[in-house]
PDB file of N, CA and C in Angstrom:
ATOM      1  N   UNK A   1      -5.246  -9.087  -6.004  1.00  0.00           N
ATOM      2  CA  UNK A   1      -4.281  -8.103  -6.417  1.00  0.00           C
ATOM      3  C   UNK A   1      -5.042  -6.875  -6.916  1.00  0.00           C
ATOM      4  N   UNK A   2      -4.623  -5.803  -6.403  1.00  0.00           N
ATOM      5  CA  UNK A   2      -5.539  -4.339  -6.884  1.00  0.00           C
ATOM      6  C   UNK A   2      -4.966  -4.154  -8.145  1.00  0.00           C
ATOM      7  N   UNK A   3      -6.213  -3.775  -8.874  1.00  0.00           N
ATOM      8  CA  UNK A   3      -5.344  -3.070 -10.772  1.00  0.00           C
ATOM      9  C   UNK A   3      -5.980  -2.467 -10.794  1.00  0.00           C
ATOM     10  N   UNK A   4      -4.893  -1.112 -11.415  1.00  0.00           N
ATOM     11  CA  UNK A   4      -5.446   0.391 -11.880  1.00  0.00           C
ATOM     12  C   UNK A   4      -6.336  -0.057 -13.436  1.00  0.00           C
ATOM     13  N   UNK A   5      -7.187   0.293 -13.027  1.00  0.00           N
ATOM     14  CA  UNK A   5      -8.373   0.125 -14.183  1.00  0.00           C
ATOM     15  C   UNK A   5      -7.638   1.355 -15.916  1.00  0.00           C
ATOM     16  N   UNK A   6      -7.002   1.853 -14.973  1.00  0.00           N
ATOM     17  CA  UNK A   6      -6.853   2.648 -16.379  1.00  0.00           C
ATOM     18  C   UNK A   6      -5.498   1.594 -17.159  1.00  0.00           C
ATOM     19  N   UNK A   7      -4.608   0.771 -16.359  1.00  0.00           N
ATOM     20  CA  UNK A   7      -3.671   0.039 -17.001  1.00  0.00           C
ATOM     21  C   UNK A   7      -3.960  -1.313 -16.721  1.00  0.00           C
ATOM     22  N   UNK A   8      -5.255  -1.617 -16.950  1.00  0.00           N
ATOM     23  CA  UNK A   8      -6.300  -2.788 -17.137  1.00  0.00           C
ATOM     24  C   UNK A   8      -5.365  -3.955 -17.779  1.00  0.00           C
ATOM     25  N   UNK A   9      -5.223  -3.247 -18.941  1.00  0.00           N
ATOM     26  CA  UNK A   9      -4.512  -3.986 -20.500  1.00  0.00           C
ATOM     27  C   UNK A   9      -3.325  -4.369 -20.126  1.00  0.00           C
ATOM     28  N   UNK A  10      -2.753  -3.594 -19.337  1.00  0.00           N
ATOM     29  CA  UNK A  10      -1.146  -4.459 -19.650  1.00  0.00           C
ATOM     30  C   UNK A  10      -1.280  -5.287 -17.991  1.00  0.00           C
ATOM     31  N   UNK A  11      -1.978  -5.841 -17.432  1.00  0.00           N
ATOM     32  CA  UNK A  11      -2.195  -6.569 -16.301  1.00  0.00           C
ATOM     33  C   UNK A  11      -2.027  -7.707 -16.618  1.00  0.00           C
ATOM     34  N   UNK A  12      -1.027  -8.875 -16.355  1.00  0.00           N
ATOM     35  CA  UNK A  12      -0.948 -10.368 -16.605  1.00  0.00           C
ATOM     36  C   UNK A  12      -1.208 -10.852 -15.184  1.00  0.00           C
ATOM     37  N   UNK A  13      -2.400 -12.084 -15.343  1.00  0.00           N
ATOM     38  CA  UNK A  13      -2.268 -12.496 -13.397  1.00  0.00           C
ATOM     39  C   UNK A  13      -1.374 -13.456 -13.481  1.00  0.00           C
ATOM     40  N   UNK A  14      -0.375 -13.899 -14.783  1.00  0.00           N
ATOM     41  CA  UNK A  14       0.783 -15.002 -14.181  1.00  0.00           C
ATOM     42  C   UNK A  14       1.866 -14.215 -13.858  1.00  0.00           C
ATOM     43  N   UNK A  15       1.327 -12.890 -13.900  1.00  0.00           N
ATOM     44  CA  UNK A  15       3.205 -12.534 -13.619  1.00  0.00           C
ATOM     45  C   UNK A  15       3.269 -11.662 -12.365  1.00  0.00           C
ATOM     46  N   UNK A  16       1.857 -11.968 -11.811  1.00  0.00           N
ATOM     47  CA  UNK A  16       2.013 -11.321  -9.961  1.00  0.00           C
ATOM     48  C   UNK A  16       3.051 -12.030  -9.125  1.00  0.00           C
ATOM     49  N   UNK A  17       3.321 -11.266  -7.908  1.00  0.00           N
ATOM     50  CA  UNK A  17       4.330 -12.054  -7.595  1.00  0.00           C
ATOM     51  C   UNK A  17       3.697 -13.190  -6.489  1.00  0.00           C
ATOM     52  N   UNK A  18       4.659 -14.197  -6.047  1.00  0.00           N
ATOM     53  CA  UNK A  18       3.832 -15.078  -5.149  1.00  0.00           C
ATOM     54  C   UNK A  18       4.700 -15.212  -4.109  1.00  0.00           C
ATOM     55  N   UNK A  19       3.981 -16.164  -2.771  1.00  0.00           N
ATOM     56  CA  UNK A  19       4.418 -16.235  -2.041  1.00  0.00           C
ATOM     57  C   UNK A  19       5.805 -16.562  -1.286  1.00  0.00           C
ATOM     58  N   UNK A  20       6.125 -17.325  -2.369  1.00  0.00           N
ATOM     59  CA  UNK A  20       7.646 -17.997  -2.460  1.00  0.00           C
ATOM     60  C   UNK A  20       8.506 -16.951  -3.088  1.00  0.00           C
ATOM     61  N   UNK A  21       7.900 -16.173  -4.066  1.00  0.00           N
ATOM     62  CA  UNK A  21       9.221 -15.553  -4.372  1.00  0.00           C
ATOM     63  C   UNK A  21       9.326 -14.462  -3.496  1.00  0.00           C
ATOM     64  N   UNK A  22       8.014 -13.415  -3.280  1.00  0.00           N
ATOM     65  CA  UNK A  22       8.120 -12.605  -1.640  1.00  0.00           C
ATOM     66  C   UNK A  22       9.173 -12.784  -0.968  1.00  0.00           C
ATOM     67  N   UNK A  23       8.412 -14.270   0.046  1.00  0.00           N
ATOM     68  CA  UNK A  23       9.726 -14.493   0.652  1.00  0.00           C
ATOM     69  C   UNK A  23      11.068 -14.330   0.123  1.00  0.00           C
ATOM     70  N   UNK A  24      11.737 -15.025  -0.968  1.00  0.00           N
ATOM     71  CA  UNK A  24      12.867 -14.990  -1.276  1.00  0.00           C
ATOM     72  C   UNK A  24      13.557 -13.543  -1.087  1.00  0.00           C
ATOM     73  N   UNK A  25      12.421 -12.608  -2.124  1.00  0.00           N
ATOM     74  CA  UNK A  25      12.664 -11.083  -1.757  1.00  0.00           C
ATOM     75  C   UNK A  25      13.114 -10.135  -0.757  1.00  0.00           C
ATOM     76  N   UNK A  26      12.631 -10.826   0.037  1.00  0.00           N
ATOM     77  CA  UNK A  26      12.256 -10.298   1.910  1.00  0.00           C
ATOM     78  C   UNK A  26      13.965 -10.927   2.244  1.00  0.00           C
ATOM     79  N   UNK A  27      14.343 -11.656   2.062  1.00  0.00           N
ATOM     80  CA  UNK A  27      15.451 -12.762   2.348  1.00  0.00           C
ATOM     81  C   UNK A  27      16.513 -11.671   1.601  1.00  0.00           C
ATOM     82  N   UNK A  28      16.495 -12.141   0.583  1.00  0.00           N
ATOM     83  CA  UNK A  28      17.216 -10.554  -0.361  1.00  0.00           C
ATOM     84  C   UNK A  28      17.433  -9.585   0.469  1.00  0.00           C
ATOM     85  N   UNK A  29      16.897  -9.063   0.234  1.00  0.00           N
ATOM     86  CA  UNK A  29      16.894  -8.066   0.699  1.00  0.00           C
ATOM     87  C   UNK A  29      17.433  -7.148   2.203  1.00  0.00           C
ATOM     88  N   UNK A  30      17.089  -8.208   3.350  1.00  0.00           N
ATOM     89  CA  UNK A  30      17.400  -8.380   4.420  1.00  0.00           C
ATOM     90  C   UNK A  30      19.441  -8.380   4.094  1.00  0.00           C
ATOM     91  N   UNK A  31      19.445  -9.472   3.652  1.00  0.00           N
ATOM     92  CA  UNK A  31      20.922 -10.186   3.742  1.00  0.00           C
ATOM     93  C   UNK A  31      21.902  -8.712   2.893  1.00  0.00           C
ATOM     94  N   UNK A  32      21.272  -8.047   1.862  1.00  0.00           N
ATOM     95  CA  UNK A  32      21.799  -7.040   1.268  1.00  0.00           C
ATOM     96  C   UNK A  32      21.679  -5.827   2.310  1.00  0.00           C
ATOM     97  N   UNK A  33      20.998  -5.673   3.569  1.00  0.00           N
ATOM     98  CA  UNK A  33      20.849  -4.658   4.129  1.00  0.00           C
ATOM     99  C   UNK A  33      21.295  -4.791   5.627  1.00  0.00           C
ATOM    100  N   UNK A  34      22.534  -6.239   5.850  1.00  0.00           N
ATOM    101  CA  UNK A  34      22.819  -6.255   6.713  1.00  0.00           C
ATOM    102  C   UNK A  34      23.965  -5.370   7.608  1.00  0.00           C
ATOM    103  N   UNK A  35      23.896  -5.441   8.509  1.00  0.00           N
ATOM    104  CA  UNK A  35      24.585  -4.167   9.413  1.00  0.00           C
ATOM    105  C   UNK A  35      26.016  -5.045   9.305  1.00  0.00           C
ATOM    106  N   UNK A  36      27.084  -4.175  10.025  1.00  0.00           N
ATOM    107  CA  UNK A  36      28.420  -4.488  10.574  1.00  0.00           C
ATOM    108  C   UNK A  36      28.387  -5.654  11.384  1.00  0.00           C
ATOM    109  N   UNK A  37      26.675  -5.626  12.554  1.00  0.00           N
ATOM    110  CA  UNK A  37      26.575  -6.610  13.614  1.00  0.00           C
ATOM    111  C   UNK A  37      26.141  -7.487  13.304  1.00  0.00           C
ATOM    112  N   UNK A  38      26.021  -7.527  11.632  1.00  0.00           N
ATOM    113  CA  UNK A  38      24.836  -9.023  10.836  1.00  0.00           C
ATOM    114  C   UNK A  38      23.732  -9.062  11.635  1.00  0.00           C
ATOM    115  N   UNK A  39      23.359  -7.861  12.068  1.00  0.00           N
ATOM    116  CA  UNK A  39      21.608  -7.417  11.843  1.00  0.00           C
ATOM    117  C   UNK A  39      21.027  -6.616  10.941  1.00  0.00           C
ATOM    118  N   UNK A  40      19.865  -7.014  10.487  1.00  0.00           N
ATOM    119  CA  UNK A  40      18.790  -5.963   9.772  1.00  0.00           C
ATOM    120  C   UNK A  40      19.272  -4.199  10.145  1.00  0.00           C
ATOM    121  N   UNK A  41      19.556  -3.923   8.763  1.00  0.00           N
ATOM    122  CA  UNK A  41      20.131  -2.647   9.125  1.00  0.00           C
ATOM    123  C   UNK A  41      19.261  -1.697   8.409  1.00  0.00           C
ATOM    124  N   UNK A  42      17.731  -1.766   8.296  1.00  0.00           N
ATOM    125  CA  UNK A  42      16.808  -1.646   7.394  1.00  0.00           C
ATOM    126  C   UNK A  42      16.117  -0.373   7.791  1.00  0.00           C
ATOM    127  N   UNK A  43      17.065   0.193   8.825  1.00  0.00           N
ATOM    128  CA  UNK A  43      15.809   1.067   9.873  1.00  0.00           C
ATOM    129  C   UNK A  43      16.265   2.530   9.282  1.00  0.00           C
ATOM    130  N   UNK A  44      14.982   3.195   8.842  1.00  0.00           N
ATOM    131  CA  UNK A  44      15.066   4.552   8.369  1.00  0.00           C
ATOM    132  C   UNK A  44      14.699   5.288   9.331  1.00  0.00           C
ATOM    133  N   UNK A  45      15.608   6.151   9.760  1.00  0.00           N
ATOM    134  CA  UNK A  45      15.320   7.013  11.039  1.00  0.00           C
ATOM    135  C   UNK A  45      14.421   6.069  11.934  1.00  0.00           C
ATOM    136  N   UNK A  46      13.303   6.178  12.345  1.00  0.00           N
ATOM    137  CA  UNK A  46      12.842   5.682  14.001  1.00  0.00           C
ATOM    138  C   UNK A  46      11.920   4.526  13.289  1.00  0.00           C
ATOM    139  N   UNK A  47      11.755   4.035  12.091  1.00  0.00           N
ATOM    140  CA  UNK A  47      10.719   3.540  11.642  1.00  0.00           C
ATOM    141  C   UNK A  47      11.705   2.360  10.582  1.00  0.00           C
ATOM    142  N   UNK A  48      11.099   0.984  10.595  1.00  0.00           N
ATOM    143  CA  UNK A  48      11.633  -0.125  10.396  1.00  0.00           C
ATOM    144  C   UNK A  48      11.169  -0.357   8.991  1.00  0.00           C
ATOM    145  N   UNK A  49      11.409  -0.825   8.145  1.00  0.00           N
ATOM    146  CA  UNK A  49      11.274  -0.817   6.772  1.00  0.00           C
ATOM    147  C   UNK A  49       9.940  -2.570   6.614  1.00  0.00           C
ATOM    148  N   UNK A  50       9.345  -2.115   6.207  1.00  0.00           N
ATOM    149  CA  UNK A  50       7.798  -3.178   6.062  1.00  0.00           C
ATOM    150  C   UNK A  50       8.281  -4.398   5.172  1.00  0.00           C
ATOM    151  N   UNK A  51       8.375  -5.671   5.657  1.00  0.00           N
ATOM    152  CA  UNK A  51       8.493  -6.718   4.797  1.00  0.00           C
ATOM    153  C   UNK A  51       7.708  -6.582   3.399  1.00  0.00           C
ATOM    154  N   UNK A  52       6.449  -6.214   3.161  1.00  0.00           N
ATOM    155  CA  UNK A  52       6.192  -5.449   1.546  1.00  0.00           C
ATOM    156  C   UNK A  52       6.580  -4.623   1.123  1.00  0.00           C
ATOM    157  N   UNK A  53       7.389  -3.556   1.324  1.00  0.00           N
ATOM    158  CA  UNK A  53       8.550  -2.430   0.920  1.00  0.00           C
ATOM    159  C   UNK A  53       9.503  -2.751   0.443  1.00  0.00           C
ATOM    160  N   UNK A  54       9.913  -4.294   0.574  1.00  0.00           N
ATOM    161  CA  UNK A  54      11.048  -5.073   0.192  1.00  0.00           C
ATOM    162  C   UNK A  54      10.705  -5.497  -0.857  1.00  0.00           C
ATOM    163  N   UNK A  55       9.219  -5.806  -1.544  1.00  0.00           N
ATOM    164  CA  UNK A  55       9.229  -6.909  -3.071  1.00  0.00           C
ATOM    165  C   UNK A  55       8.228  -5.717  -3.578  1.00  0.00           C
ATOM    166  N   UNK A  56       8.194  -6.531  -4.787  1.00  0.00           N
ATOM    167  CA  UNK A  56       7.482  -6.519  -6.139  1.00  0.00           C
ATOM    168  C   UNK A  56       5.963  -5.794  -5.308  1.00  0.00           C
ATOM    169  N   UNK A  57       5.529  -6.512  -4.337  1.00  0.00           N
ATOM    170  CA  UNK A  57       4.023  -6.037  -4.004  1.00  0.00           C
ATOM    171  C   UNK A  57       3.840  -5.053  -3.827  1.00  0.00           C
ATOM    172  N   UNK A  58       4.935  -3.825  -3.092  1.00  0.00           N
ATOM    173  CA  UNK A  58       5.086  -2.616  -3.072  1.00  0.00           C
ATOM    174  C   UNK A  58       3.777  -1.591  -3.750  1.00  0.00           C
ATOM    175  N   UNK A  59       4.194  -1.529  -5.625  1.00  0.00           N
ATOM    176  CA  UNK A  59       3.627  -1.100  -6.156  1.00  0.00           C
ATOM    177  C   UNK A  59       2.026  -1.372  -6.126  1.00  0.00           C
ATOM    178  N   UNK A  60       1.274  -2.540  -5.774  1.00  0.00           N
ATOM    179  CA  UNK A  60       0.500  -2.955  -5.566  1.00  0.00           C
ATOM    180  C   UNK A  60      -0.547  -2.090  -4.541  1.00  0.00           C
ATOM    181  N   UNK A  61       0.410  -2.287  -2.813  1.00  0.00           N
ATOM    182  CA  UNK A  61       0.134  -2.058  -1.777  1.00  0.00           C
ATOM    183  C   UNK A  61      -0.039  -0.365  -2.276  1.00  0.00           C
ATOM    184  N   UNK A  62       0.797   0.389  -2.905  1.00  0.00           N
ATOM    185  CA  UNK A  62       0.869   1.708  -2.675  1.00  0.00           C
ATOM    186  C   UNK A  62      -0.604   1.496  -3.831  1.00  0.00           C
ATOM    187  N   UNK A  63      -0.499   1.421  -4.646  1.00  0.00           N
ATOM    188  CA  UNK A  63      -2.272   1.644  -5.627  1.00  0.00           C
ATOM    189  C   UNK A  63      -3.070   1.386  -4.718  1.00  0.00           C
ATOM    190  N   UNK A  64      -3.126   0.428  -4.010  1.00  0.00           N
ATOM    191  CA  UNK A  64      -4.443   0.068  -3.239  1.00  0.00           C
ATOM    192  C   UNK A  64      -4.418   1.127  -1.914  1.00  0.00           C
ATOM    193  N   UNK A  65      -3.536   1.938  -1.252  1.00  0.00           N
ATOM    194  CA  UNK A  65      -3.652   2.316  -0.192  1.00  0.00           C
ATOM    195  C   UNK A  65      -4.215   3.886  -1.010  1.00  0.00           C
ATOM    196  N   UNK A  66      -3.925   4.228  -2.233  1.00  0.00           N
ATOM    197  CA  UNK A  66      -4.104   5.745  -2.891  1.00  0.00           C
ATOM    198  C   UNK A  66      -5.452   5.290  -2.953  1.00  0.00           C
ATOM    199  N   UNK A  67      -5.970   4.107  -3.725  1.00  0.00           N
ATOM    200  CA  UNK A  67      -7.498   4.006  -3.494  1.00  0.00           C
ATOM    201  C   UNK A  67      -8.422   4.108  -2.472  1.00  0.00           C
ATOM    202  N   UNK A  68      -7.694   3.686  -1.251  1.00  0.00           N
ATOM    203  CA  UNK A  68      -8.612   3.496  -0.092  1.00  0.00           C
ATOM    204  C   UNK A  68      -8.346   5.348   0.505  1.00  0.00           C
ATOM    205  N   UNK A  69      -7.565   5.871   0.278  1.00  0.00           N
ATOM    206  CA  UNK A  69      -7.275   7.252   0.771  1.00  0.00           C
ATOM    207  C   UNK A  69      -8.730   8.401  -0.125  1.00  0.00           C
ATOM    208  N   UNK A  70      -8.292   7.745  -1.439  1.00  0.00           N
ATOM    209  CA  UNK A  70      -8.880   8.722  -1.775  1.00  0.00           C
ATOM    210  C   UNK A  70     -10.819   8.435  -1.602  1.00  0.00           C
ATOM    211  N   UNK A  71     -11.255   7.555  -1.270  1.00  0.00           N
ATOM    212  CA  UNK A  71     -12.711   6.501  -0.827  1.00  0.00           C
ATOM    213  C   UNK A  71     -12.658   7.804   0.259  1.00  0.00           C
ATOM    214  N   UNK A  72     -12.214   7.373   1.552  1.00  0.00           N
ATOM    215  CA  UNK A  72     -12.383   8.097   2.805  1.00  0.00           C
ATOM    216  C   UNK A  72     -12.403   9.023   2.665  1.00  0.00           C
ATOM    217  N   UNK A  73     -11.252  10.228   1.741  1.00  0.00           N
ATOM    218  CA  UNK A  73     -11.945  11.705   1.183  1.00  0.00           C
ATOM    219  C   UNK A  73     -13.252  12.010   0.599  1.00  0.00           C
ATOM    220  N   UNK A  74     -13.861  11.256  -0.174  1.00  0.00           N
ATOM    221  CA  UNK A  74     -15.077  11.480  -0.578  1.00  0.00           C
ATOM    222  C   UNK A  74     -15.789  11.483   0.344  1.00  0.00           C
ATOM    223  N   UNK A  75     -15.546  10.231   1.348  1.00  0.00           N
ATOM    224  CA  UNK A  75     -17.116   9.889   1.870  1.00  0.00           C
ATOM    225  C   UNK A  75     -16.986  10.968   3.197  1.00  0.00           C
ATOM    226  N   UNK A  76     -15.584  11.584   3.295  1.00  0.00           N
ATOM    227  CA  UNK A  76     -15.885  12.728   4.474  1.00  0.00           C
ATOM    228  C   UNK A  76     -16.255  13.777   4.426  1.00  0.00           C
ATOM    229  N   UNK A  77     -16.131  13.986   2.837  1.00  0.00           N
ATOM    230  CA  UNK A  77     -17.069  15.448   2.082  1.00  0.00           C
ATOM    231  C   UNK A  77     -18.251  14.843   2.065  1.00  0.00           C
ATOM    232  N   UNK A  78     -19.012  13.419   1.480  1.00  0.00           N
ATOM    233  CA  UNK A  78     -20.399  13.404   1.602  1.00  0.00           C
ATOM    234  C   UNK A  78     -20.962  13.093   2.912  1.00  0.00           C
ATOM    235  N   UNK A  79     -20.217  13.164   4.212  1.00  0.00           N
ATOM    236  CA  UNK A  79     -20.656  13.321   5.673  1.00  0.00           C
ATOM    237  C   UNK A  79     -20.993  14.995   5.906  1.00  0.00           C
ATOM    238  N   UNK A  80     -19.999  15.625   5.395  1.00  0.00           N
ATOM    239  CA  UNK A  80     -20.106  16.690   5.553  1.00  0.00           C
ATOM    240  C   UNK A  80     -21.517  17.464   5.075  1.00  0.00           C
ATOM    241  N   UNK A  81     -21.446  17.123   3.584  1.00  0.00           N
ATOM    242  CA  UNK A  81     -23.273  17.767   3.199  1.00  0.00           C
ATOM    243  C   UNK A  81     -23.663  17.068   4.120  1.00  0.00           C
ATOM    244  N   UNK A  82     -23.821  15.420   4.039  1.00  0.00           N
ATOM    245  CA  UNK A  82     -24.976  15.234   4.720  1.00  0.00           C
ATOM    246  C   UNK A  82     -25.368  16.254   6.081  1.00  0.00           C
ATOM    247  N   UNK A  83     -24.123  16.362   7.043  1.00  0.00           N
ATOM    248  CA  UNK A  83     -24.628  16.808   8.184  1.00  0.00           C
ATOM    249  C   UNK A  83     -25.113  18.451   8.203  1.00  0.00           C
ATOM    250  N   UNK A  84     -24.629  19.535   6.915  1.00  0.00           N
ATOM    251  CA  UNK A  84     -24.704  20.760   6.599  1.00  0.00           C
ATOM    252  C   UNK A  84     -26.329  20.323   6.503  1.00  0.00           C
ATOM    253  N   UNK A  85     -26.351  19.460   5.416  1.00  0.00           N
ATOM    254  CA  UNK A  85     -27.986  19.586   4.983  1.00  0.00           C
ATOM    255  C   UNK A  85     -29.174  19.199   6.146  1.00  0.00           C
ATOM    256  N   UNK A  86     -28.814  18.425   7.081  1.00  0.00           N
ATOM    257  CA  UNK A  86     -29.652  17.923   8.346  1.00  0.00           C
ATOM    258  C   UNK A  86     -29.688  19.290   9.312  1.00  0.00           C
ATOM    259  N   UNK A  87     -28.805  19.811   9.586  1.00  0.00           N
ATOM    260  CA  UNK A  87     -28.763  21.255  10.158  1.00  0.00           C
ATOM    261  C   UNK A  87     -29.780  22.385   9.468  1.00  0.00           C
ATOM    262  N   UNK A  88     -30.103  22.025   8.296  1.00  0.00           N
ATOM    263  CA  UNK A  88     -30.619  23.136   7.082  1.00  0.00           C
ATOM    264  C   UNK A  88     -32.277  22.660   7.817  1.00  0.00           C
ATOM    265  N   UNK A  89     -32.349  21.989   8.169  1.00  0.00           N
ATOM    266  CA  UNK A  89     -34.077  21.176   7.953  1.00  0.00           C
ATOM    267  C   UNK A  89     -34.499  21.926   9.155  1.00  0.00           C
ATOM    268  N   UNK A  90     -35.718  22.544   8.759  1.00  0.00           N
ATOM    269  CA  UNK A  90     -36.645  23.558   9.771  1.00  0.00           C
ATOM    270  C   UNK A  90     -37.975  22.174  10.064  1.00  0.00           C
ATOM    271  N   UNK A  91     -38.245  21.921  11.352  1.00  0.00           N
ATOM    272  CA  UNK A  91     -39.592  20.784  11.625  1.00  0.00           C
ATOM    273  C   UNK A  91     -40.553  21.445  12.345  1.00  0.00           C
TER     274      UNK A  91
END
């Protein structure tokens, strides 16, 4: 489970969610978002709503995806010197 280091402290690992209740969630959720035709009526414009968009993990998934976003910004600015500075080198 990803934790924001700055809300370290209020992190309990018994109160993540688990697999069973997910599911249940996903189930929830579904049955609350059923259509007229008692199908999944979950679809936002052209794009289908993510079985983790439905639970608790949500918040999770979105911290961990801002982390990995903001990783790949750095390391494409430190590609960038690197390759400015390899261009700089007279042999």
């Amino acid at each position: 489970m990803p934790v924001d280091p700055r809300h370290v402290d209020d992190f309990d690992p018994f109160e993540v969610p688990t697999v069973t209740e997910l599911l249940r969630q996903i189930d929830g959720w579904q049955e609350a978002h059923k259509g007229e035709d008692g199908k999944e009526a979950g679809v936002e414009g052209n794009a289908r709503v993510q079985d983790w968009e439905k639970t608790r993990l949500k918040p999770y998934v979105d911290y961990f995806r801002g982390f990995v976003a903001a990783l790949v910004k750095d390391e494409q600015g430190g590609k960038r010197r690197r390759e400015d500075e390899a261009d700089g080198m007279d042999f």
